[in-house]
PDB file of N, CA and C in Angstrom:
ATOM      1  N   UNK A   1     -39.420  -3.260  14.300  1.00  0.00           N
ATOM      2  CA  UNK A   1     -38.099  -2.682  14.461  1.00  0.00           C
ATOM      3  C   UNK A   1     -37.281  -2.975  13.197  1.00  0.00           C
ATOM      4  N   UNK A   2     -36.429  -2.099  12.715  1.00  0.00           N
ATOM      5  CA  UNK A   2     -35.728  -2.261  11.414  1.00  0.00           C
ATOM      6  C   UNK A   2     -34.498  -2.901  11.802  1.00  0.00           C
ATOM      7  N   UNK A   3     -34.450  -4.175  10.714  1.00  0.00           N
ATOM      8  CA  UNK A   3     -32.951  -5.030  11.247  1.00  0.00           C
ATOM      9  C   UNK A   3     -32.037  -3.666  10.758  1.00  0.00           C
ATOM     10  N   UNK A   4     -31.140  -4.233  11.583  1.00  0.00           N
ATOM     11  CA  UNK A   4     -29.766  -3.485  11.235  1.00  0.00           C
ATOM     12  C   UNK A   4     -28.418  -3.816  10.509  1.00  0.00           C
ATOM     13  N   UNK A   5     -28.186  -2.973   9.688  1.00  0.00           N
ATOM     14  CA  UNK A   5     -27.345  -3.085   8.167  1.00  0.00           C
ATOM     15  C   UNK A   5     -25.976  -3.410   8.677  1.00  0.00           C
ATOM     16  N   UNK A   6     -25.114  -3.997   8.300  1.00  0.00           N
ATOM     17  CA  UNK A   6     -23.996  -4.358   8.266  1.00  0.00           C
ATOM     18  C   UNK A   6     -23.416  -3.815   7.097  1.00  0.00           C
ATOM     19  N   UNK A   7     -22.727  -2.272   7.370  1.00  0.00           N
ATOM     20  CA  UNK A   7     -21.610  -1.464   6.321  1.00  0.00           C
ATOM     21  C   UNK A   7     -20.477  -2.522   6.024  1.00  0.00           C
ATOM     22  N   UNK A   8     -19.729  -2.265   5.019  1.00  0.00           N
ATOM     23  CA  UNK A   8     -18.139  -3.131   4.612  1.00  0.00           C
ATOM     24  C   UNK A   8     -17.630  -1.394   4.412  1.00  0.00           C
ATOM     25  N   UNK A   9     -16.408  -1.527   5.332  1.00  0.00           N
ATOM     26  CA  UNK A   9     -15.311  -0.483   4.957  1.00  0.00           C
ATOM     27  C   UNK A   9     -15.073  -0.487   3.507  1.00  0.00           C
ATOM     28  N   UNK A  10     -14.628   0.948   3.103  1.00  0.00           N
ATOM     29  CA  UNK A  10     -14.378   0.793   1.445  1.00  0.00           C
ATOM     30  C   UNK A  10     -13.016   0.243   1.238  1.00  0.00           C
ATOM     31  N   UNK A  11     -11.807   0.166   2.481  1.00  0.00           N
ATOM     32  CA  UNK A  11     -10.644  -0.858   2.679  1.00  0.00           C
ATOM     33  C   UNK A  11     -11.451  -2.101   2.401  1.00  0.00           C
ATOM     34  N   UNK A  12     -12.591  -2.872   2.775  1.00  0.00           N
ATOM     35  CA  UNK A  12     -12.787  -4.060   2.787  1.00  0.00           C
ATOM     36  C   UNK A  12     -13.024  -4.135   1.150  1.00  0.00           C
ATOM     37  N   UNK A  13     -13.967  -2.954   0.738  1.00  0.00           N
ATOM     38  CA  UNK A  13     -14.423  -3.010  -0.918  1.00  0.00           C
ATOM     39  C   UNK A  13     -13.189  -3.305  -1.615  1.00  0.00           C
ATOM     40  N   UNK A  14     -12.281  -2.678  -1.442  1.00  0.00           N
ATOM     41  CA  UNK A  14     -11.064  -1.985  -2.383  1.00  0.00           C
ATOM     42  C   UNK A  14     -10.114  -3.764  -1.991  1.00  0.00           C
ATOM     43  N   UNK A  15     -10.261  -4.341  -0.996  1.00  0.00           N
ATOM     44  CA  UNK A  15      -9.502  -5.533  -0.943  1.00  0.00           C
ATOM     45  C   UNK A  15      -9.949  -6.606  -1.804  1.00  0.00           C
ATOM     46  N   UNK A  16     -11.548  -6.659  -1.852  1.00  0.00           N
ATOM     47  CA  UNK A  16     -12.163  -7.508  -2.341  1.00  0.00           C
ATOM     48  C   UNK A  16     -11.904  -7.597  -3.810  1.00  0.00           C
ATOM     49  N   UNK A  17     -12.145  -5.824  -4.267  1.00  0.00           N
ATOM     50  CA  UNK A  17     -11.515  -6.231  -5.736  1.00  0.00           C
ATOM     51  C   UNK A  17     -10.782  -6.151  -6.102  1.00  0.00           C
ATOM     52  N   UNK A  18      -9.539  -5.943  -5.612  1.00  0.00           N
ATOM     53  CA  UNK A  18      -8.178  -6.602  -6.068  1.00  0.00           C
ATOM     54  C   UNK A  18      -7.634  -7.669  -5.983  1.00  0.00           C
ATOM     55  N   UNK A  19      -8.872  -8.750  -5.280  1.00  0.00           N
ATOM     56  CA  UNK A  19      -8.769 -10.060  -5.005  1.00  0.00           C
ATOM     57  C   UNK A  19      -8.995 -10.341  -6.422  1.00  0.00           C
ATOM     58  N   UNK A  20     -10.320  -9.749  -6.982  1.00  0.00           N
ATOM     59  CA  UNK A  20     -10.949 -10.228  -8.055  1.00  0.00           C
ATOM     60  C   UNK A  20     -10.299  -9.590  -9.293  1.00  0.00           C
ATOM     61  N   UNK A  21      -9.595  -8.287  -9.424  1.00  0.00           N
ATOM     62  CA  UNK A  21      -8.930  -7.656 -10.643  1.00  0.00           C
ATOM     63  C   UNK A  21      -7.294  -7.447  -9.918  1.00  0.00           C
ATOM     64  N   UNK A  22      -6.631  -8.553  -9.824  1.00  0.00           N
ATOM     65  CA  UNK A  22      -5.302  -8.545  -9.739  1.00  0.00           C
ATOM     66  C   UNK A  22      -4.124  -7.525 -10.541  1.00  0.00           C
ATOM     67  N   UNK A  23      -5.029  -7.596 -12.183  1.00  0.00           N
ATOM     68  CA  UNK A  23      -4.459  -6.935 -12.964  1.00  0.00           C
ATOM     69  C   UNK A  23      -4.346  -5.860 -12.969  1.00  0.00           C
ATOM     70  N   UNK A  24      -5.139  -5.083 -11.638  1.00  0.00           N
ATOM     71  CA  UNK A  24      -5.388  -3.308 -11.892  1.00  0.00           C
ATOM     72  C   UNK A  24      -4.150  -3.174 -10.358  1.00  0.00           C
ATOM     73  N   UNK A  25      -4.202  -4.185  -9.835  1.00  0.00           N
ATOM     74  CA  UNK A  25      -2.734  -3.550  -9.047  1.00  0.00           C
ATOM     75  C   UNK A  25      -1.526  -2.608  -9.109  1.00  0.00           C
ATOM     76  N   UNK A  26      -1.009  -3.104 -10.659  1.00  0.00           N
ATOM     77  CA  UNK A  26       0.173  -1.754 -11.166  1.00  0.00           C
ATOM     78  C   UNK A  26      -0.143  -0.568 -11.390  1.00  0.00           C
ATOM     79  N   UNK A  27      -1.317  -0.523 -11.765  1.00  0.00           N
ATOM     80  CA  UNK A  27      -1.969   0.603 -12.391  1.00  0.00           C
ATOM     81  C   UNK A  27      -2.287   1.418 -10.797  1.00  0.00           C
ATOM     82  N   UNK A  28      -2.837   1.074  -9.778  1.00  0.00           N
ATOM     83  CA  UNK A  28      -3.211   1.272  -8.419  1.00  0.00           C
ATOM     84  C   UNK A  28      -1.707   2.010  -7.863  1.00  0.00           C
ATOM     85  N   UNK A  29      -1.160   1.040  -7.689  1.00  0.00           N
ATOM     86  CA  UNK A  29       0.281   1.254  -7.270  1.00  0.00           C
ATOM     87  C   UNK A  29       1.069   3.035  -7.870  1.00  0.00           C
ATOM     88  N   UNK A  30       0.994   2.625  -8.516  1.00  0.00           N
ATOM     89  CA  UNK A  30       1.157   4.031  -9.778  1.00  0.00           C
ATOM     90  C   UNK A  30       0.345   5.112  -9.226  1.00  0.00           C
ATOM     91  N   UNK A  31      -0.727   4.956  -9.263  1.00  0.00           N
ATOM     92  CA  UNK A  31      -1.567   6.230  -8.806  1.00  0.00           C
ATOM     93  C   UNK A  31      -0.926   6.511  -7.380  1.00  0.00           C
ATOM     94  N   UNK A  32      -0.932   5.724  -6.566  1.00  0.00           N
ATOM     95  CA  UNK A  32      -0.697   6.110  -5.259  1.00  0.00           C
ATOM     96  C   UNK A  32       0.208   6.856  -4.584  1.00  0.00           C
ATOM     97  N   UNK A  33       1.230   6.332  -5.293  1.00  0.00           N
ATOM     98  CA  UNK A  33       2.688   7.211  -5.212  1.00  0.00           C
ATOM     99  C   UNK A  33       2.574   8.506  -6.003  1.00  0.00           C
ATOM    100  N   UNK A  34       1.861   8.491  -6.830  1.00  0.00           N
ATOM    101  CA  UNK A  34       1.777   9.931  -8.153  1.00  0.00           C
ATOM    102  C   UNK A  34       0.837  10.529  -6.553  1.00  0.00           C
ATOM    103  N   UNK A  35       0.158   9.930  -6.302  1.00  0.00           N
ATOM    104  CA  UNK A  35      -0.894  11.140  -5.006  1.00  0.00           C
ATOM    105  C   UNK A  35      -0.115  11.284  -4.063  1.00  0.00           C
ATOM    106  N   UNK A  36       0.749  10.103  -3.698  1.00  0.00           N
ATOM    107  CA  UNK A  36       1.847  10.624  -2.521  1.00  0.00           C
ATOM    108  C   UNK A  36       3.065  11.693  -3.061  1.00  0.00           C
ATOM    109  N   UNK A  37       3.182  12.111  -4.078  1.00  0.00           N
ATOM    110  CA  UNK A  37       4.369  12.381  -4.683  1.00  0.00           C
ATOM    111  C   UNK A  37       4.009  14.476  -4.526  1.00  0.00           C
ATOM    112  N   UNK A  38       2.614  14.187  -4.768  1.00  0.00           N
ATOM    113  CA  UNK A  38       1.721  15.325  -5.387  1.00  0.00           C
ATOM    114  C   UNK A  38       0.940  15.815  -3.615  1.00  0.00           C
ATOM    115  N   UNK A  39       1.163  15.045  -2.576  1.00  0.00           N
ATOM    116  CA  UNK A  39       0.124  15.414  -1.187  1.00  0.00           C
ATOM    117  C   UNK A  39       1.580  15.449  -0.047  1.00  0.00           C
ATOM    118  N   UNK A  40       2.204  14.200  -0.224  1.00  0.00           N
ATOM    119  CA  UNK A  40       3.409  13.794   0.778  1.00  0.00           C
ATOM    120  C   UNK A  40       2.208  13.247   1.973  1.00  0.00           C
ATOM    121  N   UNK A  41       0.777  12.722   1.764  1.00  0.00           N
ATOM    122  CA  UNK A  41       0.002  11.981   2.702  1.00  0.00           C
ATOM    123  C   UNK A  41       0.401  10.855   2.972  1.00  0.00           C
ATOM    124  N   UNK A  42       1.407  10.387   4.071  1.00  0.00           N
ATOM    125  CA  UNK A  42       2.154   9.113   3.984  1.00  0.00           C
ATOM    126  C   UNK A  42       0.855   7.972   4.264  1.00  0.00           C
ATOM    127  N   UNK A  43       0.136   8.958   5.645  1.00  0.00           N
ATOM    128  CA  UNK A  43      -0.633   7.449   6.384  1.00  0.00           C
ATOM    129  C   UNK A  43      -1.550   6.920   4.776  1.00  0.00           C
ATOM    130  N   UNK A  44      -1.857   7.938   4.198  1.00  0.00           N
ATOM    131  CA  UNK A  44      -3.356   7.474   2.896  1.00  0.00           C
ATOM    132  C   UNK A  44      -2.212   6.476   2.023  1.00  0.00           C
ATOM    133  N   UNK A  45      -0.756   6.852   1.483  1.00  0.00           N
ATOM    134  CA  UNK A  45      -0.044   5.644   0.790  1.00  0.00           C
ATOM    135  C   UNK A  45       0.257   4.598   1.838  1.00  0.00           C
ATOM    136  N   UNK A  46       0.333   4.501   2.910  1.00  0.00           N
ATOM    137  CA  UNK A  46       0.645   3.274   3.858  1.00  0.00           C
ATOM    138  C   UNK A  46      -0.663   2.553   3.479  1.00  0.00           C
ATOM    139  N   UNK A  47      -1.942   3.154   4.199  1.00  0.00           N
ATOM    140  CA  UNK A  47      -3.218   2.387   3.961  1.00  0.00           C
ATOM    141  C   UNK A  47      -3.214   1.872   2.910  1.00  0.00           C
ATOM    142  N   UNK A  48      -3.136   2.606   1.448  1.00  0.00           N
ATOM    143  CA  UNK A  48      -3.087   2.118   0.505  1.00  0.00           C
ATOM    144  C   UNK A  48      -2.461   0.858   0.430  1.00  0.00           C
ATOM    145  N   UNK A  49      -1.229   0.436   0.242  1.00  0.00           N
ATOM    146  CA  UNK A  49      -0.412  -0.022   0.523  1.00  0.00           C
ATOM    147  C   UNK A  49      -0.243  -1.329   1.612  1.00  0.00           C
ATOM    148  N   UNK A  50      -1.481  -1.385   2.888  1.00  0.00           N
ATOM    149  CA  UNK A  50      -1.419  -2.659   3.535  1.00  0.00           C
ATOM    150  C   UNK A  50      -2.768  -3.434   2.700  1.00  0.00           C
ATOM    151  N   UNK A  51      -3.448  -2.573   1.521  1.00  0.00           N
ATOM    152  CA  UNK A  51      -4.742  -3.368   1.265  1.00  0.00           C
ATOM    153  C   UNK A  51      -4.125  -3.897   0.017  1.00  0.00           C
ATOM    154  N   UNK A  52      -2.957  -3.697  -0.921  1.00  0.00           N
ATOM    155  CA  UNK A  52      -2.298  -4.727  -1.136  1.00  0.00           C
ATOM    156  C   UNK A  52      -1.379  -5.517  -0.983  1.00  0.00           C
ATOM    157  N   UNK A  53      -1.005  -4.982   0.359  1.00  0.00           N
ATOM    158  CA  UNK A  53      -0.454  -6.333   1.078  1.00  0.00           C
ATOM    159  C   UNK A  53      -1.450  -7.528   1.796  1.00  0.00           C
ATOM    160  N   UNK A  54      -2.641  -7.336   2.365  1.00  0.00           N
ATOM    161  CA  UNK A  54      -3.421  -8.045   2.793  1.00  0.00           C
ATOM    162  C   UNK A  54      -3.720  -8.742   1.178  1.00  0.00           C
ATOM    163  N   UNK A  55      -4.401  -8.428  -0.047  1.00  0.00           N
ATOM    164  CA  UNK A  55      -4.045  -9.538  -1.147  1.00  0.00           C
ATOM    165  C   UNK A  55      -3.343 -10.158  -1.509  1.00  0.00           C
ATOM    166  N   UNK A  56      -1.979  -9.447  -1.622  1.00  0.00           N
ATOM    167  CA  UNK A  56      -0.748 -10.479  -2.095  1.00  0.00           C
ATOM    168  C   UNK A  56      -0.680 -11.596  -0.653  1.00  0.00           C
ATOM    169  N   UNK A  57      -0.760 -11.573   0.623  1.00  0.00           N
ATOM    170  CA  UNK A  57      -1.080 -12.199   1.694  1.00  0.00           C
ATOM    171  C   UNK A  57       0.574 -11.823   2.605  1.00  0.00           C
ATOM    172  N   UNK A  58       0.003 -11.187   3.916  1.00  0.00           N
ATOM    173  CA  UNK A  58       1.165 -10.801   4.850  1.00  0.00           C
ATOM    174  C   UNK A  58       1.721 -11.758   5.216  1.00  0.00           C
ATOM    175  N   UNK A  59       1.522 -13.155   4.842  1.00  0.00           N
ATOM    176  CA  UNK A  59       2.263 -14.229   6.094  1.00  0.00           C
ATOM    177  C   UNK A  59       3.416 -14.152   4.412  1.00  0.00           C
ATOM    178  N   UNK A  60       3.519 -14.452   3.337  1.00  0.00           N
ATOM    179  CA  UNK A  60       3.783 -14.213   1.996  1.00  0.00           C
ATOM    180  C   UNK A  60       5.085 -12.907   2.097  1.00  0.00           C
ATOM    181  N   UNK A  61       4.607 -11.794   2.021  1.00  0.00           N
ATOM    182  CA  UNK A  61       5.021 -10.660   2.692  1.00  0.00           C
ATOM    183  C   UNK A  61       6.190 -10.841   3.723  1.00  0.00           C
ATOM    184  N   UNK A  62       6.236 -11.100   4.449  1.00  0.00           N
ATOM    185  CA  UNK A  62       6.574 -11.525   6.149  1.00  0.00           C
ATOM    186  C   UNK A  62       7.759 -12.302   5.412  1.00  0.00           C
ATOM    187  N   UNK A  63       6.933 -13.623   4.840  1.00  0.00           N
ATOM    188  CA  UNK A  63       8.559 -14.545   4.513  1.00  0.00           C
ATOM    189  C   UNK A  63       9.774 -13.937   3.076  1.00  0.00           C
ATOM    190  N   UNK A  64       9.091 -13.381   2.466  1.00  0.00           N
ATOM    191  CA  UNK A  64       9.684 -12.425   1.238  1.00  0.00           C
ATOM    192  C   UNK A  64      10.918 -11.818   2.272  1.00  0.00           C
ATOM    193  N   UNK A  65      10.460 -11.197   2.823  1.00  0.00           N
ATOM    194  CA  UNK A  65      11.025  -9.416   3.708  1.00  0.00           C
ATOM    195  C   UNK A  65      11.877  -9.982   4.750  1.00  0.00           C
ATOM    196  N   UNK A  66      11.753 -10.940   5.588  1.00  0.00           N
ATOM    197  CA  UNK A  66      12.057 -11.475   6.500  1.00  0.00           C
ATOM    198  C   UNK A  66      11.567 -10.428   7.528  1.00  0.00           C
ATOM    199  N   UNK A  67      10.504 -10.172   7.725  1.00  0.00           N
ATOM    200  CA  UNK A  67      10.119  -9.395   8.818  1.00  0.00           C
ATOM    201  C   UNK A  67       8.966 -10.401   9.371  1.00  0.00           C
ATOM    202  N   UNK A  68       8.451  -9.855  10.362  1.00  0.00           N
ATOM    203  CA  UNK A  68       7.220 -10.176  10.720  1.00  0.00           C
ATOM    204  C   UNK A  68       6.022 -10.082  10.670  1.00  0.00           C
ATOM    205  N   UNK A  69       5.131 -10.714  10.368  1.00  0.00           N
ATOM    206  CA  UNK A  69       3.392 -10.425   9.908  1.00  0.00           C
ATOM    207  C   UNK A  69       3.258  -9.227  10.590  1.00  0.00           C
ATOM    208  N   UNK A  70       3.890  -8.881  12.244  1.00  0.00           N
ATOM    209  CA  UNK A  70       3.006  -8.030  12.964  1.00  0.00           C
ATOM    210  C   UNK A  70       4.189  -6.781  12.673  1.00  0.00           C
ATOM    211  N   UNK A  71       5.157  -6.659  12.030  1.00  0.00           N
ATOM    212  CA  UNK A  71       6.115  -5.688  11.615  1.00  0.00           C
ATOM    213  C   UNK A  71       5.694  -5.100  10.527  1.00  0.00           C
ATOM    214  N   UNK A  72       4.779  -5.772   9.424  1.00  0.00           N
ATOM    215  CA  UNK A  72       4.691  -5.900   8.397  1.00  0.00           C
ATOM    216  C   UNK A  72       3.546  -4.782   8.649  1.00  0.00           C
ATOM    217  N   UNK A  73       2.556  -5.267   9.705  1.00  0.00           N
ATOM    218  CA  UNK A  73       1.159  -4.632   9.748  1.00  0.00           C
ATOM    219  C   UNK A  73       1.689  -3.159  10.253  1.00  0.00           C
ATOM    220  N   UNK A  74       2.211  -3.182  10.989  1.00  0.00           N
ATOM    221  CA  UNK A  74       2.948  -2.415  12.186  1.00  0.00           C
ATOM    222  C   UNK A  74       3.635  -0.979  10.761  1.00  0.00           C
ATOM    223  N   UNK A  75       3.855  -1.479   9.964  1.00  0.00           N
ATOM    224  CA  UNK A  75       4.983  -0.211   9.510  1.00  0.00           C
ATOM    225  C   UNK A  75       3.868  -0.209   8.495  1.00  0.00           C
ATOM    226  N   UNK A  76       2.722  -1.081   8.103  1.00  0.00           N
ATOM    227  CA  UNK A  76       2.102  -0.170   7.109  1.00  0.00           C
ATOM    228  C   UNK A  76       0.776   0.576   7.912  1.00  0.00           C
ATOM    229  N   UNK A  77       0.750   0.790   9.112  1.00  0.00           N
ATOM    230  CA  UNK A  77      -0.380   1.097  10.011  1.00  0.00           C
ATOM    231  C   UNK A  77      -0.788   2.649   9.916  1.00  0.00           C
ATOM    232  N   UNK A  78      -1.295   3.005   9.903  1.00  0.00           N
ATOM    233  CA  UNK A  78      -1.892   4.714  10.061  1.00  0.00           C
ATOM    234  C   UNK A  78      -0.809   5.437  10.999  1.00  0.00           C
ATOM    235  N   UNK A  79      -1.121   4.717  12.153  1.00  0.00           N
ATOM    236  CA  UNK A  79       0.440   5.288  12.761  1.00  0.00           C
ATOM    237  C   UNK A  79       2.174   4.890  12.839  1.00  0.00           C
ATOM    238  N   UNK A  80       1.799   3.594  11.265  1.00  0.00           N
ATOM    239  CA  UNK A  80       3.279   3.283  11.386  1.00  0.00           C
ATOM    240  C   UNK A  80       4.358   4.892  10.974  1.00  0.00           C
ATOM    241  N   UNK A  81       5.545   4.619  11.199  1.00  0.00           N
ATOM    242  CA  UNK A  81       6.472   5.349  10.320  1.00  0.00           C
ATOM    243  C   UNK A  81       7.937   4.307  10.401  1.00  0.00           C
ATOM    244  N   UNK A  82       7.317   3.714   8.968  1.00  0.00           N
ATOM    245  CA  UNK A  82       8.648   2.727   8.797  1.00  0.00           C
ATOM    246  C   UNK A  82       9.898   3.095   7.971  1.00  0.00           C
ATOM    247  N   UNK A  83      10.903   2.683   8.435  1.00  0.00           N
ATOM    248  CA  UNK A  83      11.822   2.691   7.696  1.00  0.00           C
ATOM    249  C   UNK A  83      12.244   2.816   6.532  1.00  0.00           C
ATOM    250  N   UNK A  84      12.765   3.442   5.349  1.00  0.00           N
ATOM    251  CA  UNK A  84      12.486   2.889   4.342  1.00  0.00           C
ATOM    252  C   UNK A  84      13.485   1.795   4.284  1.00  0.00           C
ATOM    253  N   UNK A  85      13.928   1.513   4.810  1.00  0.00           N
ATOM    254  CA  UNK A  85      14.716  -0.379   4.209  1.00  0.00           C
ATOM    255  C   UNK A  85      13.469  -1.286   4.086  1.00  0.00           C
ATOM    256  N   UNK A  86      12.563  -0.682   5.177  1.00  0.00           N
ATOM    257  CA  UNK A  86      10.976  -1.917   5.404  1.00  0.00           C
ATOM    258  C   UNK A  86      10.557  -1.967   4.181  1.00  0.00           C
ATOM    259  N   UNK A  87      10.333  -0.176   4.019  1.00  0.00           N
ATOM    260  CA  UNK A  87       9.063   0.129   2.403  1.00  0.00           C
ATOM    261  C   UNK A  87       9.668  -0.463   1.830  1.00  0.00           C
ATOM    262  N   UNK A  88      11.425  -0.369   1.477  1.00  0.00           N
ATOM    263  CA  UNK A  88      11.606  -1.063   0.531  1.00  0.00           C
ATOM    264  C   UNK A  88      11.642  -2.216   0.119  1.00  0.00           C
ATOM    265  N   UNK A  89      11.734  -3.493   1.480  1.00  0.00           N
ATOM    266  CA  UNK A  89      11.702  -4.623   1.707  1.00  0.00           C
ATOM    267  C   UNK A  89      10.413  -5.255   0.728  1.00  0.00           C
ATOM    268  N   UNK A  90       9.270  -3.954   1.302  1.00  0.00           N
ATOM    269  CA  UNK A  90       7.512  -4.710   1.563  1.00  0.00           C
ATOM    270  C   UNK A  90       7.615  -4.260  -0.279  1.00  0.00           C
ATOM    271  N   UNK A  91       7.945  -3.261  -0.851  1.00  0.00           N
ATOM    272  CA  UNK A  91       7.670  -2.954  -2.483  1.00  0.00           C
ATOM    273  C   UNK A  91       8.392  -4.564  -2.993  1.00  0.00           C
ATOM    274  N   UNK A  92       9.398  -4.542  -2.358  1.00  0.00           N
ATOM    275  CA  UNK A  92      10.432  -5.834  -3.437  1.00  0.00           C
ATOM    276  C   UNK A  92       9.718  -7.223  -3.379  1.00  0.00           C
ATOM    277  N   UNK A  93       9.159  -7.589  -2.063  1.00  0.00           N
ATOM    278  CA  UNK A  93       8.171  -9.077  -2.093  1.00  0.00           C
ATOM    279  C   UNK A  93       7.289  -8.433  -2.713  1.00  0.00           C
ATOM    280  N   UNK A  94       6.359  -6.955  -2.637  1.00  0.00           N
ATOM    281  CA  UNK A  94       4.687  -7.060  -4.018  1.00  0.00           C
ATOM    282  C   UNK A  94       5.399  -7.259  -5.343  1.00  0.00           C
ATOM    283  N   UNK A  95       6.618  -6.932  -5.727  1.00  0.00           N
ATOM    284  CA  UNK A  95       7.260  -7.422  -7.199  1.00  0.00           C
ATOM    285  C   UNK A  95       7.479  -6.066  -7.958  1.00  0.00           C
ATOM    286  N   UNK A  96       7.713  -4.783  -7.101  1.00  0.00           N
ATOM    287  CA  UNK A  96       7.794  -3.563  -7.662  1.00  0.00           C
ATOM    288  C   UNK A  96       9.414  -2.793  -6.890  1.00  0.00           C
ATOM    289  N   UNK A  97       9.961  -1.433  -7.210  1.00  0.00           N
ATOM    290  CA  UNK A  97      11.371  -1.270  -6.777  1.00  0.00           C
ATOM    291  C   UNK A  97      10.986  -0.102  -6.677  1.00  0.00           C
ATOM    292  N   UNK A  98      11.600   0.938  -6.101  1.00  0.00           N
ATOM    293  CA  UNK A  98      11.417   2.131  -5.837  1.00  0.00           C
ATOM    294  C   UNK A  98      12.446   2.519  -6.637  1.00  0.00           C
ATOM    295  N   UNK A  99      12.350   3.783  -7.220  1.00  0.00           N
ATOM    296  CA  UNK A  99      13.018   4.563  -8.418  1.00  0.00           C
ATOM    297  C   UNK A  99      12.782   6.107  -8.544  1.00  0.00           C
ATOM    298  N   UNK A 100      13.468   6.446  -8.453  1.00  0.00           N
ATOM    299  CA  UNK A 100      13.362   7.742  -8.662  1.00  0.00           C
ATOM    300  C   UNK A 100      13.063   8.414  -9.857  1.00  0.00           C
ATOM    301  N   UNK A 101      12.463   9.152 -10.021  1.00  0.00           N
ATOM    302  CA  UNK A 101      11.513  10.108 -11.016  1.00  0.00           C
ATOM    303  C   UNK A 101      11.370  11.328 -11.418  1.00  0.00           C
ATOM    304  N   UNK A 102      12.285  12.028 -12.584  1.00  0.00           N
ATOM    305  CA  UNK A 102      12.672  13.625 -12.407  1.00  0.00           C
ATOM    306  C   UNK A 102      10.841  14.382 -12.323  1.00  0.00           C
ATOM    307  N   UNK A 103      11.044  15.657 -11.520  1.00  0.00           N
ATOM    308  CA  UNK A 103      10.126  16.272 -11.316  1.00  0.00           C
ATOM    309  C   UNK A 103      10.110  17.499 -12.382  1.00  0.00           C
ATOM    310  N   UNK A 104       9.324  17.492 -13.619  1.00  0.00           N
ATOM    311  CA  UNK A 104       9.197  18.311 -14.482  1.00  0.00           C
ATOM    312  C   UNK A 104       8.921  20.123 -13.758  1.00  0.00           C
ATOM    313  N   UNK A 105      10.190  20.770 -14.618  1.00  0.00           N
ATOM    314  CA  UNK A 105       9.416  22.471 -14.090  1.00  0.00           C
ATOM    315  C   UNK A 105       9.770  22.511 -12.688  1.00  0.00           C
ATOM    316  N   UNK A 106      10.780  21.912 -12.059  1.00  0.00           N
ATOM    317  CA  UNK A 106      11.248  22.179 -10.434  1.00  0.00           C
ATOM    318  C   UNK A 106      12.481  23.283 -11.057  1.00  0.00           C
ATOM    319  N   UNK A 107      12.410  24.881 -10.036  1.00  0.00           N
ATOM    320  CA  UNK A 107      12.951  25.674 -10.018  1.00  0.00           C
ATOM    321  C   UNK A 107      13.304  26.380 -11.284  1.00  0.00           C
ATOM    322  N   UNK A 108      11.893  26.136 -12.387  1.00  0.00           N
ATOM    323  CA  UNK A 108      11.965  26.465 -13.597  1.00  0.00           C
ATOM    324  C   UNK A 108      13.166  26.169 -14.338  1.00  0.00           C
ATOM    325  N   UNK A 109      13.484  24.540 -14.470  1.00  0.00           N
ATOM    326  CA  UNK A 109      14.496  24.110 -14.946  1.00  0.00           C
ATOM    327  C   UNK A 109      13.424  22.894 -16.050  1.00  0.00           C
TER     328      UNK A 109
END
């Protein structure tokens, strides 16, 4: 009988190496919002988004924000839809700010 394989989610891959390349975080971050900016796919930037919060560490997170680990999980969840005071809470403890960004060529301007 063939043992059976134990898969790792590519969330588990994608956590692991940002454990190990910390430095590609900004660069990550950046993309995500440029794909949210370019799709408006909130749940794919939330996901995004709790797998670097699970590195930077949610209990970390939690005391930054003054929210709760399970608020924390909760608004970055597939079916969260958080607030933005939260998003903005959870961007300001990872060490990033939300800013606005002119959109080149809107209404041929």
């Amino acid at each position: 009988m063939a043992k059976k394989r134990n898969y790792r989610s590519f969330r588990d891959v994608e956590e692991d190496y940002f454990h190990n390349h910390p430095e590609e975080i900004a660069t990550y971050i950046d993309e995500i919002f440029d794909d949210y900016a370019q799709d408006g796919n909130s749940a794919a930037l939330l996901a995004s988004l709790r797998v670097i919060a699970k590195v930077k560490g949610i209990t970390n997170l939690a005391q930054a924000t003054g929210m709760t680990r399970q608020g924390i999980q909760h608004a970055l969840s597939s079916k969260g839809n958080p607030r933005f005071d939260n998003v903005n809470a959870i961007m300001h403890a990872l060490g990033y700010r939300l800013t606005p960004e002119p959109i080149n060529n809107i209404n041929g301007a």
